[in-house]
N, C-alpha and C. Protein backbone atom coordinates (compact mmCIF):
# COMPACT_ATOMS: atom_id res chain seq x y z
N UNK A 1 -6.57 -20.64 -10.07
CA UNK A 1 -5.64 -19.82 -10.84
C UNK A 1 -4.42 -20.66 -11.21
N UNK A 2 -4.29 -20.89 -12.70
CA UNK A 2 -3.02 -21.27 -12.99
C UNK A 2 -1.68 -20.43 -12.65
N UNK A 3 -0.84 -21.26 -12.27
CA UNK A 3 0.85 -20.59 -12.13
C UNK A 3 1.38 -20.58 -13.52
N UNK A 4 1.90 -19.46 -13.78
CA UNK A 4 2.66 -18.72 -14.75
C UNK A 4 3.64 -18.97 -14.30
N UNK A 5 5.03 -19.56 -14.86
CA UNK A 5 6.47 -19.50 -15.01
C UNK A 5 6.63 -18.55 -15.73
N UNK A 6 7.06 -17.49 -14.91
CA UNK A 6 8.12 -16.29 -15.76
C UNK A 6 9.38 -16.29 -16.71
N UNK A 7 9.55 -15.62 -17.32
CA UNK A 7 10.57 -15.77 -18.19
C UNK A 7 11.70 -14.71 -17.79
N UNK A 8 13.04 -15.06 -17.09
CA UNK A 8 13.99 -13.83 -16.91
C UNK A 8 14.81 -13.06 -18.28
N UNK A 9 14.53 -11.70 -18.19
CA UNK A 9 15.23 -11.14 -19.59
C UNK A 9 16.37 -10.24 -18.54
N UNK A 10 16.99 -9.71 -19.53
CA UNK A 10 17.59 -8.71 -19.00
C UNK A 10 17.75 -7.15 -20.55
N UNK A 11 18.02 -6.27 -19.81
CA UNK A 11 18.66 -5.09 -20.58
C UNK A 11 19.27 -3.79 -20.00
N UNK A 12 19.99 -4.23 -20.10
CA UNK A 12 21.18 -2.53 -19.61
C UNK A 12 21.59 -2.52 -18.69
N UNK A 13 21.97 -3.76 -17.99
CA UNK A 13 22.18 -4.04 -16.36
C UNK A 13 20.93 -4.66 -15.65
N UNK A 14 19.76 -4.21 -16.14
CA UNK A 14 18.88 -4.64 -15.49
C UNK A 14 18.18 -6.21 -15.67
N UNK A 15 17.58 -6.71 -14.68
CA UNK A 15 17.07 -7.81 -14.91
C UNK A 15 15.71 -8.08 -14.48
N UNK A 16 14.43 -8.61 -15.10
CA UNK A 16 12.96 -8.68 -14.67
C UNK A 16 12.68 -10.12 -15.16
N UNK A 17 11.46 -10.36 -14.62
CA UNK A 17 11.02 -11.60 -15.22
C UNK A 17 9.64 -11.17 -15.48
N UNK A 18 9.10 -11.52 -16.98
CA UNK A 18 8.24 -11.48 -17.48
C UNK A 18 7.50 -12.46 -17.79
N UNK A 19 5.71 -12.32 -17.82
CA UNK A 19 4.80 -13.03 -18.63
C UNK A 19 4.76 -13.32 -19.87
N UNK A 20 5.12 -14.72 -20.16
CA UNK A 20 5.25 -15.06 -21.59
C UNK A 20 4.55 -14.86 -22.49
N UNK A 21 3.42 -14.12 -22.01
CA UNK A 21 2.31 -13.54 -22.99
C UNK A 21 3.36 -12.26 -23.45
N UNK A 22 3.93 -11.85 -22.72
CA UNK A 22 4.40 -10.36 -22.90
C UNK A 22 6.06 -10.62 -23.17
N UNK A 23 6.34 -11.48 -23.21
CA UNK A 23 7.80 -11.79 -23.96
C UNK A 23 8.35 -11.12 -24.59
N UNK A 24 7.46 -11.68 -26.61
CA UNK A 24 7.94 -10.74 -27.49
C UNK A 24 7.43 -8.93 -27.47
N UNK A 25 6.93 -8.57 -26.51
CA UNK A 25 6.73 -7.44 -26.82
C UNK A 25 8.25 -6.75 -25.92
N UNK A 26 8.63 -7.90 -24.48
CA UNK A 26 9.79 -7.53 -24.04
C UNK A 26 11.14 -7.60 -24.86
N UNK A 27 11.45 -8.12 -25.74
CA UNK A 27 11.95 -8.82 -26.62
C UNK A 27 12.34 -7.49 -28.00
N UNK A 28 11.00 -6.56 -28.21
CA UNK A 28 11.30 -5.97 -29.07
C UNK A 28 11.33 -4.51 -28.99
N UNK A 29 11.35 -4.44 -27.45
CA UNK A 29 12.20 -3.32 -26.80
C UNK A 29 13.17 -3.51 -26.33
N UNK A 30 14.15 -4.67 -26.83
CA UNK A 30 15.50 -4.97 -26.74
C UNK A 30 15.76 -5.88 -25.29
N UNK A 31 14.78 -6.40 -24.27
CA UNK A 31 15.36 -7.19 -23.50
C UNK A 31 15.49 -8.72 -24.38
N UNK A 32 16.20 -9.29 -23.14
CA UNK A 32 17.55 -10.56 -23.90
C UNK A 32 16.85 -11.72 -22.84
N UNK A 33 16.72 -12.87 -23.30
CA UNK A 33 16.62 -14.04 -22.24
C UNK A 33 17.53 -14.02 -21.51
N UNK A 34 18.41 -14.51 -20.39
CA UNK A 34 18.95 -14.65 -19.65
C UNK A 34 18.63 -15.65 -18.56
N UNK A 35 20.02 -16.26 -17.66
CA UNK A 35 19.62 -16.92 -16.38
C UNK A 35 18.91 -16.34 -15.40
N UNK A 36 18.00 -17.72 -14.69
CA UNK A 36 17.41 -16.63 -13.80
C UNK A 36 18.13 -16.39 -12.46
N UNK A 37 18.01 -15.01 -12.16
CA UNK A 37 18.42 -14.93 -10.65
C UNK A 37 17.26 -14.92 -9.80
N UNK A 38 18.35 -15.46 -8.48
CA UNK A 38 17.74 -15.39 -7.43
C UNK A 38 17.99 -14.46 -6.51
N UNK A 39 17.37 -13.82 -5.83
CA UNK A 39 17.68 -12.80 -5.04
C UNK A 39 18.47 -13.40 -3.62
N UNK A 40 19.22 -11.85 -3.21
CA UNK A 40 20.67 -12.51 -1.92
C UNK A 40 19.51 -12.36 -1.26
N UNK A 41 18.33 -12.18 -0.54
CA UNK A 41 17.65 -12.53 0.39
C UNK A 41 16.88 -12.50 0.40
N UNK A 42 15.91 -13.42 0.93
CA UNK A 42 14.88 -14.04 0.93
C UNK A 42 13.84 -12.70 1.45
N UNK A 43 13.75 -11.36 2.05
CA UNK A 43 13.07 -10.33 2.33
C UNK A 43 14.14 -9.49 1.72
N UNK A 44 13.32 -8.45 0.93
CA UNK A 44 14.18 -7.07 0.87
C UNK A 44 14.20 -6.46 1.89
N UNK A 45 15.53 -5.12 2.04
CA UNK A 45 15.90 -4.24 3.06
C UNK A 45 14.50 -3.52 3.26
N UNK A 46 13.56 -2.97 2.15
CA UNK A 46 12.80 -2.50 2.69
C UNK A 46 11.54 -3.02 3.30
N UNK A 47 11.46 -4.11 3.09
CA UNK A 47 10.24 -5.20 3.82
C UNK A 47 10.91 -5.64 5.43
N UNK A 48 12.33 -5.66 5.38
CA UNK A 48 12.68 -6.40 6.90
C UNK A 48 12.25 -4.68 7.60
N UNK A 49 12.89 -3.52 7.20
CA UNK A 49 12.96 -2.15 7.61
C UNK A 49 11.50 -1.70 8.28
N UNK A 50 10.47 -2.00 7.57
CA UNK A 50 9.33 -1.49 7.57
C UNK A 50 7.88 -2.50 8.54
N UNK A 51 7.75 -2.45 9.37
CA UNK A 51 7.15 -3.23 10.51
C UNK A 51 5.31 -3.37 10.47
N UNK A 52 4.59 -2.06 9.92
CA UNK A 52 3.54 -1.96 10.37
C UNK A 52 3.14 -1.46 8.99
N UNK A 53 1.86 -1.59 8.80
CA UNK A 53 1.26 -1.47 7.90
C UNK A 53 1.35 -0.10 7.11
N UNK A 54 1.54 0.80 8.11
CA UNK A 54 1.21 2.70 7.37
C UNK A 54 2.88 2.89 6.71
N UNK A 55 3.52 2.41 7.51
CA UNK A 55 5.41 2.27 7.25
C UNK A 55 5.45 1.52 5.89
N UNK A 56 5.04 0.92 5.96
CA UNK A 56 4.98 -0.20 4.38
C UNK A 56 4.48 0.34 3.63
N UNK A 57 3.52 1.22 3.36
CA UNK A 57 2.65 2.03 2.79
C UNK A 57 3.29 3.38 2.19
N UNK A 58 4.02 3.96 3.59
CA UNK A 58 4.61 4.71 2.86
C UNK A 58 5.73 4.76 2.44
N UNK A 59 6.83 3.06 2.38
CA UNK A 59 8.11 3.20 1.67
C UNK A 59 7.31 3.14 0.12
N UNK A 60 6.39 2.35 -0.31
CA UNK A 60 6.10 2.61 -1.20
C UNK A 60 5.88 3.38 -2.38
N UNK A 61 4.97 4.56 -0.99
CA UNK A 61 4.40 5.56 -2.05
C UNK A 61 5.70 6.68 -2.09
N UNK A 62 6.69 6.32 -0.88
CA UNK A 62 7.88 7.50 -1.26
C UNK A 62 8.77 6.74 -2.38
N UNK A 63 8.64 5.51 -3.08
CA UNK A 63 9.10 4.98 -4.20
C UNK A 63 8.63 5.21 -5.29
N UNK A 64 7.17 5.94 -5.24
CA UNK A 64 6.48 6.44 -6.24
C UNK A 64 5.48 5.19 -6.98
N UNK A 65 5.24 4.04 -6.34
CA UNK A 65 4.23 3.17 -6.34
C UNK A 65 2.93 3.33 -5.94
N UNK A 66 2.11 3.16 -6.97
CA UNK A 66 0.59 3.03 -6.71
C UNK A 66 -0.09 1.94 -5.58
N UNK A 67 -0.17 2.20 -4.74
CA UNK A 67 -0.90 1.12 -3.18
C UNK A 67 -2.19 1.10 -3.24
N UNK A 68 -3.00 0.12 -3.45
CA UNK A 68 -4.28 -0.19 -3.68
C UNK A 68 -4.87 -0.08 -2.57
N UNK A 69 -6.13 0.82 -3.02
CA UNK A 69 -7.48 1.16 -1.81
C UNK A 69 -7.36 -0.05 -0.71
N UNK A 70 -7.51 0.14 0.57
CA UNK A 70 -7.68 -1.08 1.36
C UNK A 70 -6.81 -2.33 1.39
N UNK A 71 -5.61 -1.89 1.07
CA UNK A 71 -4.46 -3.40 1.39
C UNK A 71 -4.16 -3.35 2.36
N UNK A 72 -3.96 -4.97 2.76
CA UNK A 72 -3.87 -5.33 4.35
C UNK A 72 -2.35 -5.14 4.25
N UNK A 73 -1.77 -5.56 5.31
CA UNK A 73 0.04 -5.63 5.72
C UNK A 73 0.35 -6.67 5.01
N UNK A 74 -0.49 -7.71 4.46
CA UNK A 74 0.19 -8.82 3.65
C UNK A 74 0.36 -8.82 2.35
N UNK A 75 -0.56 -8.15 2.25
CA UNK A 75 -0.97 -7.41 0.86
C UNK A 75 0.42 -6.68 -0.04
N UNK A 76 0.69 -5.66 1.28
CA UNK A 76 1.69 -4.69 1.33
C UNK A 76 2.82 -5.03 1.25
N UNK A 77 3.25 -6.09 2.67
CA UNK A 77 4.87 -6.78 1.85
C UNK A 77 4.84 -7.49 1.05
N UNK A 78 3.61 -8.12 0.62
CA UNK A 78 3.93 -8.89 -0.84
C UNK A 78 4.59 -7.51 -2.12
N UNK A 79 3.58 -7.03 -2.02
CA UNK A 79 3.60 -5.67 -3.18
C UNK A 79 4.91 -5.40 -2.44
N UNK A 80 5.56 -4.74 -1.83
CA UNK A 80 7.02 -3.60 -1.37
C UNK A 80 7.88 -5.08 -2.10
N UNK A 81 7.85 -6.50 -1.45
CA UNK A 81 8.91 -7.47 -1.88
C UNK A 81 9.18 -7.24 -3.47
N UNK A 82 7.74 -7.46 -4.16
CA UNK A 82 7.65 -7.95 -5.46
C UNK A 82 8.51 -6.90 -5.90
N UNK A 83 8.25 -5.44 -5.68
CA UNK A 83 8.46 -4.21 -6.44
C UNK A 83 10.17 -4.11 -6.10
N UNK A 84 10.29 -4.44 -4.82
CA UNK A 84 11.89 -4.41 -4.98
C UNK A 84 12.69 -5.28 -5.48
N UNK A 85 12.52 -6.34 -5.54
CA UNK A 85 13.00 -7.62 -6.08
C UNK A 85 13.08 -6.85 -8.20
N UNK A 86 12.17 -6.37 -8.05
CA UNK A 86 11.78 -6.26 -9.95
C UNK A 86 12.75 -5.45 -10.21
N UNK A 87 13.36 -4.03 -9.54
CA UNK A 87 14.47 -3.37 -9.94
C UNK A 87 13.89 -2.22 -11.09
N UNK A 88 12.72 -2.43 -11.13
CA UNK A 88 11.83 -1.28 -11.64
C UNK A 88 11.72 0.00 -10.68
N UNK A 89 11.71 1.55 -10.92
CA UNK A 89 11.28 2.41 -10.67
C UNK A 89 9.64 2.32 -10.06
N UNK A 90 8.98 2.99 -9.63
CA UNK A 90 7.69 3.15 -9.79
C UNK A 90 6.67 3.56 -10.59
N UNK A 91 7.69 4.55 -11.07
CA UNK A 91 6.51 4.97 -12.53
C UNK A 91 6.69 3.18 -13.40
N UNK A 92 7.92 2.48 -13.66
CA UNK A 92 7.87 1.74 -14.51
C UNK A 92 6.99 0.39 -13.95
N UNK A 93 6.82 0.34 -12.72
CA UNK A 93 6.12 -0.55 -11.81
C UNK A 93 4.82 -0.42 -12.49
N UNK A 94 4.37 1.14 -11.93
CA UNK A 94 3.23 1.00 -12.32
C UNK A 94 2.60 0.89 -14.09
N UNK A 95 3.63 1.31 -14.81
CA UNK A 95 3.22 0.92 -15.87
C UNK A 95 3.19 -0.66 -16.70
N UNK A 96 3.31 -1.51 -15.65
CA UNK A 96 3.47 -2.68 -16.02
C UNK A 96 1.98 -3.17 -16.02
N UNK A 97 2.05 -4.47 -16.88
CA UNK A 97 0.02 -4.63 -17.42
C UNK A 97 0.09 -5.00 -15.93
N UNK A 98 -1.38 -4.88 -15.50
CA UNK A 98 -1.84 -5.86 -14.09
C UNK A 98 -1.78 -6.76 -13.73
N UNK A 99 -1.66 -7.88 -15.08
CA UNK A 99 -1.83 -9.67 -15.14
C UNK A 99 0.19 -9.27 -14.79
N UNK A 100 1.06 -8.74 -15.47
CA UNK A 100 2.24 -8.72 -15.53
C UNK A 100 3.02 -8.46 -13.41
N UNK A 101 2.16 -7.35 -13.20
CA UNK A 101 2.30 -7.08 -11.63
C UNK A 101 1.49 -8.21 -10.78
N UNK A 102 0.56 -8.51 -11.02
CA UNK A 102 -0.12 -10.01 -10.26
C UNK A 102 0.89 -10.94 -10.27
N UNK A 103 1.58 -11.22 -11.29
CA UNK A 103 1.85 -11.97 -11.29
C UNK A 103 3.42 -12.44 -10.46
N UNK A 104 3.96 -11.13 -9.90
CA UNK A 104 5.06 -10.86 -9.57
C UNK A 104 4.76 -10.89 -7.95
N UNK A 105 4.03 -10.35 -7.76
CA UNK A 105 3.36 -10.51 -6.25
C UNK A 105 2.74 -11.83 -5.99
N UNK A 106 3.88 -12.27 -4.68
CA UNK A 106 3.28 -13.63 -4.14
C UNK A 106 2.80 -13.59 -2.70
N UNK A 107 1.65 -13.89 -2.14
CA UNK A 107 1.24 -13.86 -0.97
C UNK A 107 2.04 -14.87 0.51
């Protein structure tokens, strides 16, 4: 699997990094290139918070994120990190393409 370098945009306060396949389509719903940030810590509050697999599971799904059939605990704080780090909602999580959410989740 090739690595994708994301592209950071921003709009309305918010900030994501996108697949450059999906740029201009970010682009013409008004997000802006921008610097990239880095996040103040290396785990989000809800990945250090959450210990065991069913806990991880369900900060998720009380975020309103879709959790895939059969994910392990690594699985899980990858997905809870990625999703908090993105600053997306869950409905907007999940409406992101799959290659776009793969790609945000790092093991």
């Amino acid at each position: 699997m090739q690595d994708i370098e994301l592209i950071p945009v921003t709009k309305d306060g918010e900030y994501i990094e996108v697949n450059p396949a999906t740029l201009a389509e970010h682009k013409a719903l008004g997000w802006v290139l921008c610097a990239r940030q880095e996040p103040a810590d290396d785990v989000p509050d809800g990945a250090k918070k959450a210990s065991t697999a069913p806990e991880i599971k369900a900060t998720l799904e009380a975020a309103g994120v879709t959790v895939p059939d059969g994910a392990k605990k690594a699985d899980l704080v990858a997905l809870l990190t990625a999703f908090e780090r993105s600053g997306l909602t869950g409905a907007e999580w999940n409406n992101l393409a799959e290659e776009d959410r793969a790609n945000r989740v790092s093991y």
